[in-house]
C-alpha atoms as a PDB file:
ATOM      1  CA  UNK A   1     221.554 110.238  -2.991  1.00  0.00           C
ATOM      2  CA  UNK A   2     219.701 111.718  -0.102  1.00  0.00           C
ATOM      3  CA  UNK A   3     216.735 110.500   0.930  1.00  0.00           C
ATOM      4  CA  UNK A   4     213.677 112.358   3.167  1.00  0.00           C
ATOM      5  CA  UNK A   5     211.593 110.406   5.492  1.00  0.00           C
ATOM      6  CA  UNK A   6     208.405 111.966   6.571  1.00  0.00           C
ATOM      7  CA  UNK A   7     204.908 111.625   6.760  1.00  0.00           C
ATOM      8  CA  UNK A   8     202.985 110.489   3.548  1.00  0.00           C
ATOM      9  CA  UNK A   9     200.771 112.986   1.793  1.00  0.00           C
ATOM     10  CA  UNK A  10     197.503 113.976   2.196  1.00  0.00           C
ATOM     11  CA  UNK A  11     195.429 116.057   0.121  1.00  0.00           C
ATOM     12  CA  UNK A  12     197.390 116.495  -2.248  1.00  0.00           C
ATOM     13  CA  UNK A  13     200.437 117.844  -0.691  1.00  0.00           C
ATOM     14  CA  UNK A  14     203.629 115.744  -0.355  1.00  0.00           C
ATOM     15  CA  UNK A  15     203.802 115.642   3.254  1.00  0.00           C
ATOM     16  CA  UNK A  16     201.011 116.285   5.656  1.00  0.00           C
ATOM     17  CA  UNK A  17     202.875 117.795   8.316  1.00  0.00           C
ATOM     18  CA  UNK A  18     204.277 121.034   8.260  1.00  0.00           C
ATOM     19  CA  UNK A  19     207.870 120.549   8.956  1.00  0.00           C
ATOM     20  CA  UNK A  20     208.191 117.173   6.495  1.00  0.00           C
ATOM     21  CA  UNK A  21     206.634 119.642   3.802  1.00  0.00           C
ATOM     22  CA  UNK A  22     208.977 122.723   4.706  1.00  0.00           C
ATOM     23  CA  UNK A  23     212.074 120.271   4.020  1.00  0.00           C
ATOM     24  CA  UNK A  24     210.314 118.897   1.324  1.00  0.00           C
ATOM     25  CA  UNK A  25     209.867 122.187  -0.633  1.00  0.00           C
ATOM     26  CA  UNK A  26     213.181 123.484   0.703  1.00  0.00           C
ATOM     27  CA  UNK A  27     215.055 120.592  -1.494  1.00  0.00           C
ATOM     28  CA  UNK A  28     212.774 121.037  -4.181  1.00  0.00           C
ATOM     29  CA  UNK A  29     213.538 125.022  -4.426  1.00  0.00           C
ATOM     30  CA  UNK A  30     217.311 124.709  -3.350  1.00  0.00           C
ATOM     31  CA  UNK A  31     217.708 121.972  -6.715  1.00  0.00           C
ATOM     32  CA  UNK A  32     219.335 118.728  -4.689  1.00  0.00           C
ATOM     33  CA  UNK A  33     218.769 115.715  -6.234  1.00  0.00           C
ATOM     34  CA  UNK A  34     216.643 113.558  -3.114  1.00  0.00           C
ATOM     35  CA  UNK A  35     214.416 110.392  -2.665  1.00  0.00           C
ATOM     36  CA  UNK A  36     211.440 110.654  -0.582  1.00  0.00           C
ATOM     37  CA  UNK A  37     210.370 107.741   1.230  1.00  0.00           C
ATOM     38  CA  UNK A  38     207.220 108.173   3.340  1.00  0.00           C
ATOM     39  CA  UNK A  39     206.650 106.255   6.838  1.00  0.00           C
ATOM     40  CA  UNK A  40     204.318 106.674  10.048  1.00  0.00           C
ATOM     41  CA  UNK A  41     207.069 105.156  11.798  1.00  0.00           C
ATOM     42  CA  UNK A  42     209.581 107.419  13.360  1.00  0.00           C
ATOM     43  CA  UNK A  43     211.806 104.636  15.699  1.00  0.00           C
ATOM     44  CA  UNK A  44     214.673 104.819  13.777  1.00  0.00           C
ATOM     45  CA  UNK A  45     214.655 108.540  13.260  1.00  0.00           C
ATOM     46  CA  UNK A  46     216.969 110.591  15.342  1.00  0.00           C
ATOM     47  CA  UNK A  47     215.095 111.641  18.363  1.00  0.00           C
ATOM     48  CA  UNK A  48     212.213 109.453  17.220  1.00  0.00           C
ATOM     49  CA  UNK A  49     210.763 112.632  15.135  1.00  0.00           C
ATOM     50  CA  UNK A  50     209.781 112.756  11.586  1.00  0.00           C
ATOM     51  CA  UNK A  51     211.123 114.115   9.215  1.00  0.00           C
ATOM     52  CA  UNK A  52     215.009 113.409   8.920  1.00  0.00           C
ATOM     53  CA  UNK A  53     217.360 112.974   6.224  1.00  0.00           C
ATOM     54  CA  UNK A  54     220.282 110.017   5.441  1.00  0.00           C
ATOM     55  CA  UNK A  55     222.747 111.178   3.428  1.00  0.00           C
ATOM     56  CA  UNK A  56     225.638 109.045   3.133  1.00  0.00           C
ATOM     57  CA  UNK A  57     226.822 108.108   6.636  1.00  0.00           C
ATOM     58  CA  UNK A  58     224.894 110.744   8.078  1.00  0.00           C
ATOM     59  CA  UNK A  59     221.575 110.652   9.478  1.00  0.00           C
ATOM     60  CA  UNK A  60     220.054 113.826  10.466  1.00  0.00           C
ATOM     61  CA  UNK A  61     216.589 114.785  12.219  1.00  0.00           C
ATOM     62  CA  UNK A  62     214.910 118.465  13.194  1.00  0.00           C
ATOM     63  CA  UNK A  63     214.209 120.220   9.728  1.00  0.00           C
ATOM     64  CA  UNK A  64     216.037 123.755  11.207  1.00  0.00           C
ATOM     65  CA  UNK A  65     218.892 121.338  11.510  1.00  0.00           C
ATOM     66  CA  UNK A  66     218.472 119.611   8.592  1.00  0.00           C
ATOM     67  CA  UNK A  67     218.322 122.773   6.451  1.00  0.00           C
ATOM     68  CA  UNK A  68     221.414 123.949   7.842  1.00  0.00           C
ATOM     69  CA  UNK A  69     223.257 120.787   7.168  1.00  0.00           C
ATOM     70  CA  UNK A  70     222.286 120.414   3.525  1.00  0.00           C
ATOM     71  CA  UNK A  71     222.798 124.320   3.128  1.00  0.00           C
ATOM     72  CA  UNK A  72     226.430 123.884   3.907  1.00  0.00           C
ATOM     73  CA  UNK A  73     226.611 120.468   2.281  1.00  0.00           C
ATOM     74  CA  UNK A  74     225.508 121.258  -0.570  1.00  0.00           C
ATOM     75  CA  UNK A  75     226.372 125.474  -1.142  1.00  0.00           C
ATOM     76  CA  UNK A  76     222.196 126.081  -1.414  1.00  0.00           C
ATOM     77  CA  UNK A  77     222.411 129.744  -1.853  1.00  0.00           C
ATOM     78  CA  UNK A  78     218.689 130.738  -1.487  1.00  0.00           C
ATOM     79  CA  UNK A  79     219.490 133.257   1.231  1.00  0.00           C
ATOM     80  CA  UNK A  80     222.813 133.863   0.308  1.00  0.00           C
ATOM     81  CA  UNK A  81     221.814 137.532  -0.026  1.00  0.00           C
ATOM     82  CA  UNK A  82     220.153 138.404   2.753  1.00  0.00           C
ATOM     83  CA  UNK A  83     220.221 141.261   5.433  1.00  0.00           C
ATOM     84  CA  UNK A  84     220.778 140.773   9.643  1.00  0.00           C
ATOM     85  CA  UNK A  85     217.377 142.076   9.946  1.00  0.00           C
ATOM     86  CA  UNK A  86     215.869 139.219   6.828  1.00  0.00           C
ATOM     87  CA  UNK A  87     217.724 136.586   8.769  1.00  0.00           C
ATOM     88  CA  UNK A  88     216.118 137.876  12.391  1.00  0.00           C
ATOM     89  CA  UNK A  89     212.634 137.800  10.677  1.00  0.00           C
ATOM     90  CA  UNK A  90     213.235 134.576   9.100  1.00  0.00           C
ATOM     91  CA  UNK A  91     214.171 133.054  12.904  1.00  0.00           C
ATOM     92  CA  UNK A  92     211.190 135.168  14.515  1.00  0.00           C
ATOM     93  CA  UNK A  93     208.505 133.217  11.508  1.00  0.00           C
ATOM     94  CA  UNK A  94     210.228 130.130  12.257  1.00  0.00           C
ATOM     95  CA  UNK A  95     209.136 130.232  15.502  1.00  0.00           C
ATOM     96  CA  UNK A  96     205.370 131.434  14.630  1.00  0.00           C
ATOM     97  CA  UNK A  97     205.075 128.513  12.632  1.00  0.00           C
ATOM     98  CA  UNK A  98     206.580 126.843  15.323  1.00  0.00           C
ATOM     99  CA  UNK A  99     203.089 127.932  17.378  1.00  0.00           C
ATOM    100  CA  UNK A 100     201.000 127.547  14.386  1.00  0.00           C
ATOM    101  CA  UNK A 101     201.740 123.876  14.238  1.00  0.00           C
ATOM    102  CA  UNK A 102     200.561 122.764  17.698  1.00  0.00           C
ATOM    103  CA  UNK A 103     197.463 124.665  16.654  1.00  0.00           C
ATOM    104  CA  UNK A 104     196.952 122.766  12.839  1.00  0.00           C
ATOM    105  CA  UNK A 105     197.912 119.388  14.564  1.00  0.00           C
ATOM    106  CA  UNK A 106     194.961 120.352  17.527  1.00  0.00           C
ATOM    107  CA  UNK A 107     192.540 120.655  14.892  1.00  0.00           C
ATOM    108  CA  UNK A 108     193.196 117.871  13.090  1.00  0.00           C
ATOM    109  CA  UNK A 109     193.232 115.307  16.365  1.00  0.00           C
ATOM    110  CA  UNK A 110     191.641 116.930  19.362  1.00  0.00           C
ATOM    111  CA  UNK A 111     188.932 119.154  18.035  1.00  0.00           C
ATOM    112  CA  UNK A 112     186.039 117.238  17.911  1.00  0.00           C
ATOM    113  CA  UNK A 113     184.373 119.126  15.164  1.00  0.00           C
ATOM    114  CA  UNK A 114     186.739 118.042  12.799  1.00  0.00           C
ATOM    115  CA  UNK A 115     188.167 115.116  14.016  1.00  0.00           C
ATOM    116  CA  UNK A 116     185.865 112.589  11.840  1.00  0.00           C
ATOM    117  CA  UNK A 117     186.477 113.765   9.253  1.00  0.00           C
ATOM    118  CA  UNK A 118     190.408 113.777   9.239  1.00  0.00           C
ATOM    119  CA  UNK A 119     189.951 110.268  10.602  1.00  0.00           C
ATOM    120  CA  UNK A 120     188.346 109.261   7.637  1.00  0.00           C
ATOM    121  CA  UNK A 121     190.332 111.184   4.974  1.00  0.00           C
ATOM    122  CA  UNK A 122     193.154 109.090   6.416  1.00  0.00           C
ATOM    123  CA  UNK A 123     191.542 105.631   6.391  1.00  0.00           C
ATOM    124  CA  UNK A 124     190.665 106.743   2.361  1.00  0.00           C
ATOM    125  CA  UNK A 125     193.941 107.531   1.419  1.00  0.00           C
ATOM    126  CA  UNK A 126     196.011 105.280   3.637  1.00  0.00           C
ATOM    127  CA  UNK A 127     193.846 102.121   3.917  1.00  0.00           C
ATOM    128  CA  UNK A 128     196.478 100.081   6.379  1.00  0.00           C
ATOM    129  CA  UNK A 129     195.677 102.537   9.066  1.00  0.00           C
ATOM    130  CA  UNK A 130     193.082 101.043  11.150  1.00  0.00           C
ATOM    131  CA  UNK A 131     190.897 102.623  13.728  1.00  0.00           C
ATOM    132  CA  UNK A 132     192.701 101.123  16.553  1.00  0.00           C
ATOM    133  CA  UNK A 133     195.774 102.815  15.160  1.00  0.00           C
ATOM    134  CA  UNK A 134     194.756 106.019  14.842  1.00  0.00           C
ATOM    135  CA  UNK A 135     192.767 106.063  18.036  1.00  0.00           C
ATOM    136  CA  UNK A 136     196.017 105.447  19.739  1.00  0.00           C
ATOM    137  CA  UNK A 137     197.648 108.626  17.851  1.00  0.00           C
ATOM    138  CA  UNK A 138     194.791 110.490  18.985  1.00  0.00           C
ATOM    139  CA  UNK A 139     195.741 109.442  22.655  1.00  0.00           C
ATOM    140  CA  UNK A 140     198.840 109.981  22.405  1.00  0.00           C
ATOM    141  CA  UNK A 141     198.557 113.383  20.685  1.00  0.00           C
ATOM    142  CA  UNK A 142     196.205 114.690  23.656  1.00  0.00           C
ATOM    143  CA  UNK A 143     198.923 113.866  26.048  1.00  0.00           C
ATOM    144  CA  UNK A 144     201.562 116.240  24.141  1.00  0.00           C
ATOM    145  CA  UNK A 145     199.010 118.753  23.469  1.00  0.00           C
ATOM    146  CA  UNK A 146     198.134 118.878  27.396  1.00  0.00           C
ATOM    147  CA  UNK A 147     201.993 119.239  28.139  1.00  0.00           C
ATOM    148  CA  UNK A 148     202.817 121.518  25.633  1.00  0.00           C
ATOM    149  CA  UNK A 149     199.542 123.446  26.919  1.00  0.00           C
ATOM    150  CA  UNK A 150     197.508 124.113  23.816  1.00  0.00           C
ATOM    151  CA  UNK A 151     195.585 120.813  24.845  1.00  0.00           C
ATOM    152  CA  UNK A 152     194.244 122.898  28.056  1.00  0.00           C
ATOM    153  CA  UNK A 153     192.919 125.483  25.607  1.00  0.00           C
ATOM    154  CA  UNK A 154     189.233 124.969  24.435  1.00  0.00           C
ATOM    155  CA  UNK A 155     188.897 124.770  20.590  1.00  0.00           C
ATOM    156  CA  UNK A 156     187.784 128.224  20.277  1.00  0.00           C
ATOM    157  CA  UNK A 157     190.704 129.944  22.015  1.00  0.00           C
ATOM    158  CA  UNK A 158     193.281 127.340  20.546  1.00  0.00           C
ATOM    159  CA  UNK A 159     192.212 128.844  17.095  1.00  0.00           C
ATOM    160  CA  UNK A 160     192.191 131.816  17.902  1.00  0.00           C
ATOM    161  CA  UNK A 161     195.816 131.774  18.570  1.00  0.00           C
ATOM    162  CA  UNK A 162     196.574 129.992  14.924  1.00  0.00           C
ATOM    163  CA  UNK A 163     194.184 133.050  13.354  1.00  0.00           C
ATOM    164  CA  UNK A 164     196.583 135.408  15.415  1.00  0.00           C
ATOM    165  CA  UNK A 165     199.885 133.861  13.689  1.00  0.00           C
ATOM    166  CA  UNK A 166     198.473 133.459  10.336  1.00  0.00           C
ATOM    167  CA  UNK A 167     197.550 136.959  10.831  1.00  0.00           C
ATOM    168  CA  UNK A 168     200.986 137.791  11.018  1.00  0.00           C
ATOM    169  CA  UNK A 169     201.934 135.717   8.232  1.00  0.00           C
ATOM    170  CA  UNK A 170     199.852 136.997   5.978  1.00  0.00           C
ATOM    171  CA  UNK A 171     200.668 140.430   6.936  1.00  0.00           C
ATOM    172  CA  UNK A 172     204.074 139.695   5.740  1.00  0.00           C
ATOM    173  CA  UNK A 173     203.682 138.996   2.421  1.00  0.00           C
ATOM    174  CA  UNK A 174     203.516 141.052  -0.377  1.00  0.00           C
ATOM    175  CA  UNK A 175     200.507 141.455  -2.971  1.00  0.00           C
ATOM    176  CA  UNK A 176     203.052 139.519  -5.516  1.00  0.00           C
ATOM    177  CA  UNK A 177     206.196 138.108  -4.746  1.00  0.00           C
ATOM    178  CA  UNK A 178     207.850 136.083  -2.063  1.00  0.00           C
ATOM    179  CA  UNK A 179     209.015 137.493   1.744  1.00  0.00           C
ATOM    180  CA  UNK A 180     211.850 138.850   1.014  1.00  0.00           C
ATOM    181  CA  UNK A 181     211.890 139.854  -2.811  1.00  0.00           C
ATOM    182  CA  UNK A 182     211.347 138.742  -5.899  1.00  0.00           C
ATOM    183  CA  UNK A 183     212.578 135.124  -5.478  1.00  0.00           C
ATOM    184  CA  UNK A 184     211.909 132.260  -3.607  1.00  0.00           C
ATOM    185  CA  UNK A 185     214.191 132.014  -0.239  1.00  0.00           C
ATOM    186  CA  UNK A 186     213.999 129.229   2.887  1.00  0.00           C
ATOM    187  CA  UNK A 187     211.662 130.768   5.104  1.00  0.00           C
ATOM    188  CA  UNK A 188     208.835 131.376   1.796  1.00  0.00           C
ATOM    189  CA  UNK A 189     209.664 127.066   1.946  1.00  0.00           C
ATOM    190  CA  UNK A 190     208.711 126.936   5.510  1.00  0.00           C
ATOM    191  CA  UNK A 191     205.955 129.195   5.660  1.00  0.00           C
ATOM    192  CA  UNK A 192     204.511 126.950   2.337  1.00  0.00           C
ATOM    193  CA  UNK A 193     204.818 123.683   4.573  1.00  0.00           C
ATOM    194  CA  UNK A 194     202.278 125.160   7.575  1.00  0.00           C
ATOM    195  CA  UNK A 195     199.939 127.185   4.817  1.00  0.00           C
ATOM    196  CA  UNK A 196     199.757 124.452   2.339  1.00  0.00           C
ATOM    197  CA  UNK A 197     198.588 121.995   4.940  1.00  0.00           C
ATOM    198  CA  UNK A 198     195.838 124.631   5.907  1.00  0.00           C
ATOM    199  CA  UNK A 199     195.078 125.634   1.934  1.00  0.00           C
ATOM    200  CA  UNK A 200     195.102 122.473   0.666  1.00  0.00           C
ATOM    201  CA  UNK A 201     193.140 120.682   3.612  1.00  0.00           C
ATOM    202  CA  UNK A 202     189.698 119.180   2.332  1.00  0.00           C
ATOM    203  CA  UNK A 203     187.877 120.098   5.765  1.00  0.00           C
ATOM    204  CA  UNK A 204     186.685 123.417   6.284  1.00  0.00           C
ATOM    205  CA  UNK A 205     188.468 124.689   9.816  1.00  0.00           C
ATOM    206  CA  UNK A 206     188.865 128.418  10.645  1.00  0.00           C
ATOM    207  CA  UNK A 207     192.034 128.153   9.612  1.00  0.00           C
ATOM    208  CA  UNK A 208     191.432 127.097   6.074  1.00  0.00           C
ATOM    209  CA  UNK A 209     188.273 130.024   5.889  1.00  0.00           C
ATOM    210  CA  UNK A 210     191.090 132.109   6.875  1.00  0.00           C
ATOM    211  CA  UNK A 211     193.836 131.256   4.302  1.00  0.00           C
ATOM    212  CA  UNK A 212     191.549 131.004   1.454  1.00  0.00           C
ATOM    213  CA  UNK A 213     189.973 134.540   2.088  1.00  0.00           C
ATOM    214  CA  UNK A 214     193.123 136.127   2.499  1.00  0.00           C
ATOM    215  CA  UNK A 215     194.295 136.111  -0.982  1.00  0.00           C
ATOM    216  CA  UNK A 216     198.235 136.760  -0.701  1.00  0.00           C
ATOM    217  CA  UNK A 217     198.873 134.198   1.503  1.00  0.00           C
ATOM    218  CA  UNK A 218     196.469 131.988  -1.066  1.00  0.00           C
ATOM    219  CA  UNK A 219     198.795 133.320  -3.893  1.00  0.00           C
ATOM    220  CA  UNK A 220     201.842 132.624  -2.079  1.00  0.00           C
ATOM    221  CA  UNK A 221     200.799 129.169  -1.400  1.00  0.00           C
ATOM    222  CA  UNK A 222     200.302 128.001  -4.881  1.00  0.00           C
ATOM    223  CA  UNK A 223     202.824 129.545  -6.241  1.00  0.00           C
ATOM    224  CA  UNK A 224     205.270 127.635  -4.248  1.00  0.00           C
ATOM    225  CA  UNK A 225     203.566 124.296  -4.473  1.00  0.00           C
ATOM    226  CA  UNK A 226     203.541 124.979  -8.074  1.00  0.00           C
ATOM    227  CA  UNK A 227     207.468 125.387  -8.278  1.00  0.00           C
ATOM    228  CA  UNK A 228     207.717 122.469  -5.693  1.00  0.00           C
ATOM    229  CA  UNK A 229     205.159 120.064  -7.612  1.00  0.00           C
ATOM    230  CA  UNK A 230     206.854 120.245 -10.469  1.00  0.00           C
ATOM    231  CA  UNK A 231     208.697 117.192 -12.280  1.00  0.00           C
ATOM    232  CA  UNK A 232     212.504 117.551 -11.705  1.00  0.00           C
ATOM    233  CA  UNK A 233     214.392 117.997 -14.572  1.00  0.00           C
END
């Protein structure tokens, strides 16, 4: 059987990063059958990046990649019926969630405001972390948010730019429904990954205040970690 490796959960949702959550609920909404083992450690995944997937003899990292591999693997149909122009928004999301991510982690391990108290909500629900642990995350996090560039932003401007793509997001979705239509598809799975770990998070950043007060992107939210919490049958 396949297995997932990601990060463990937090809050409630079955990954706490974004992209270990968007393959997470992908699986769960495309029906194949999977094992989910969570780790902090990421040595032994390809590229040294959580998540990836094993799946026989193969081992494969990146979710993009790993969505496309268990698509065609497996004959997930979930977008088997869309457009060009559904497939060129699905790619131009993608990569605003892509943004929205450096923005969520910044939050959670740079700004200072809020820091604390994801430190702590950690240590509570994963008690072998230890403070000399996570410090050195927190290190090493600054030094890829300084190269990637959001770390040169101060905390207001760096969420401003995560209010700008949620902004987007939510403008995308309809009063009821899912992005494109009446049913579930992968991108409504990756936008779920990002928004859950904003909906769902216990401490009150501008990016939760935004989620929660923009009721569609709420709705769209717990309707998919309603489907994806579900017991398989």
């Amino acid at each position: 059987m396949l297995t997932l490796y990601s990060y463990p959960p937090l809050f409630g949702v079955a990954d706490n990063n974004g992209y270990g959550l968007k393959v997470f609920a992908f699986l769960k909404l495309a029906g194949v059958p999977f094992r989910h083992e969570h780790i902090f450690d990421a040595s032994m995944a390809p590229r040294q990046q959580l998540p990836y997937i094993v799946d026989g003899h193969d081992s494969v990292g990146d979710s993009e990649t790993i969505l496309a591999y268990v698509t065609e693997k497996y004959g997930v149909k979930l977008d088997l019926a869309l457009t060009p122009a559904q497939r060129t928004t699905n790619l131009l999301v993608t990569r605003t969630l892509d943004d929205l991510y450096w923005v969520m982690s910044y939050s959670r391990w740079k700004d200072e405001r809020y820091w604390p108290q994801f430190r702590d909500a950690l240590k509570r629900e994963h008690p072998s972390l230890t403070d000399d642990g996570l410090m050195k995350a927190k290190e090493f996090n600054a030094q890829r948010y300084y190269y990637q560039g959001i770390g040169r932003f101060e905390a207001g401007a760096a969420m401003a730019r995560g209010l700008a793509d949620l902004t987007a997001l939510a403008n995308l979705i309809p009063r009821q429904g899912y992005v494109h239509g009446d049913r579930p598809t992968t991108i409504d799975a990756g936008m779920y990954g990002f928004v859950a770990n904003i909906y769902f998070y216990d401490i009150e950043t501008p990016l939760k205040r935004f989620v929660v007060s923009h009721e569609g992107l709420a709705q769209h939210c717990r309707t998919i970690h309603a489907a994806v919490s579900a017991p398989s049958p």
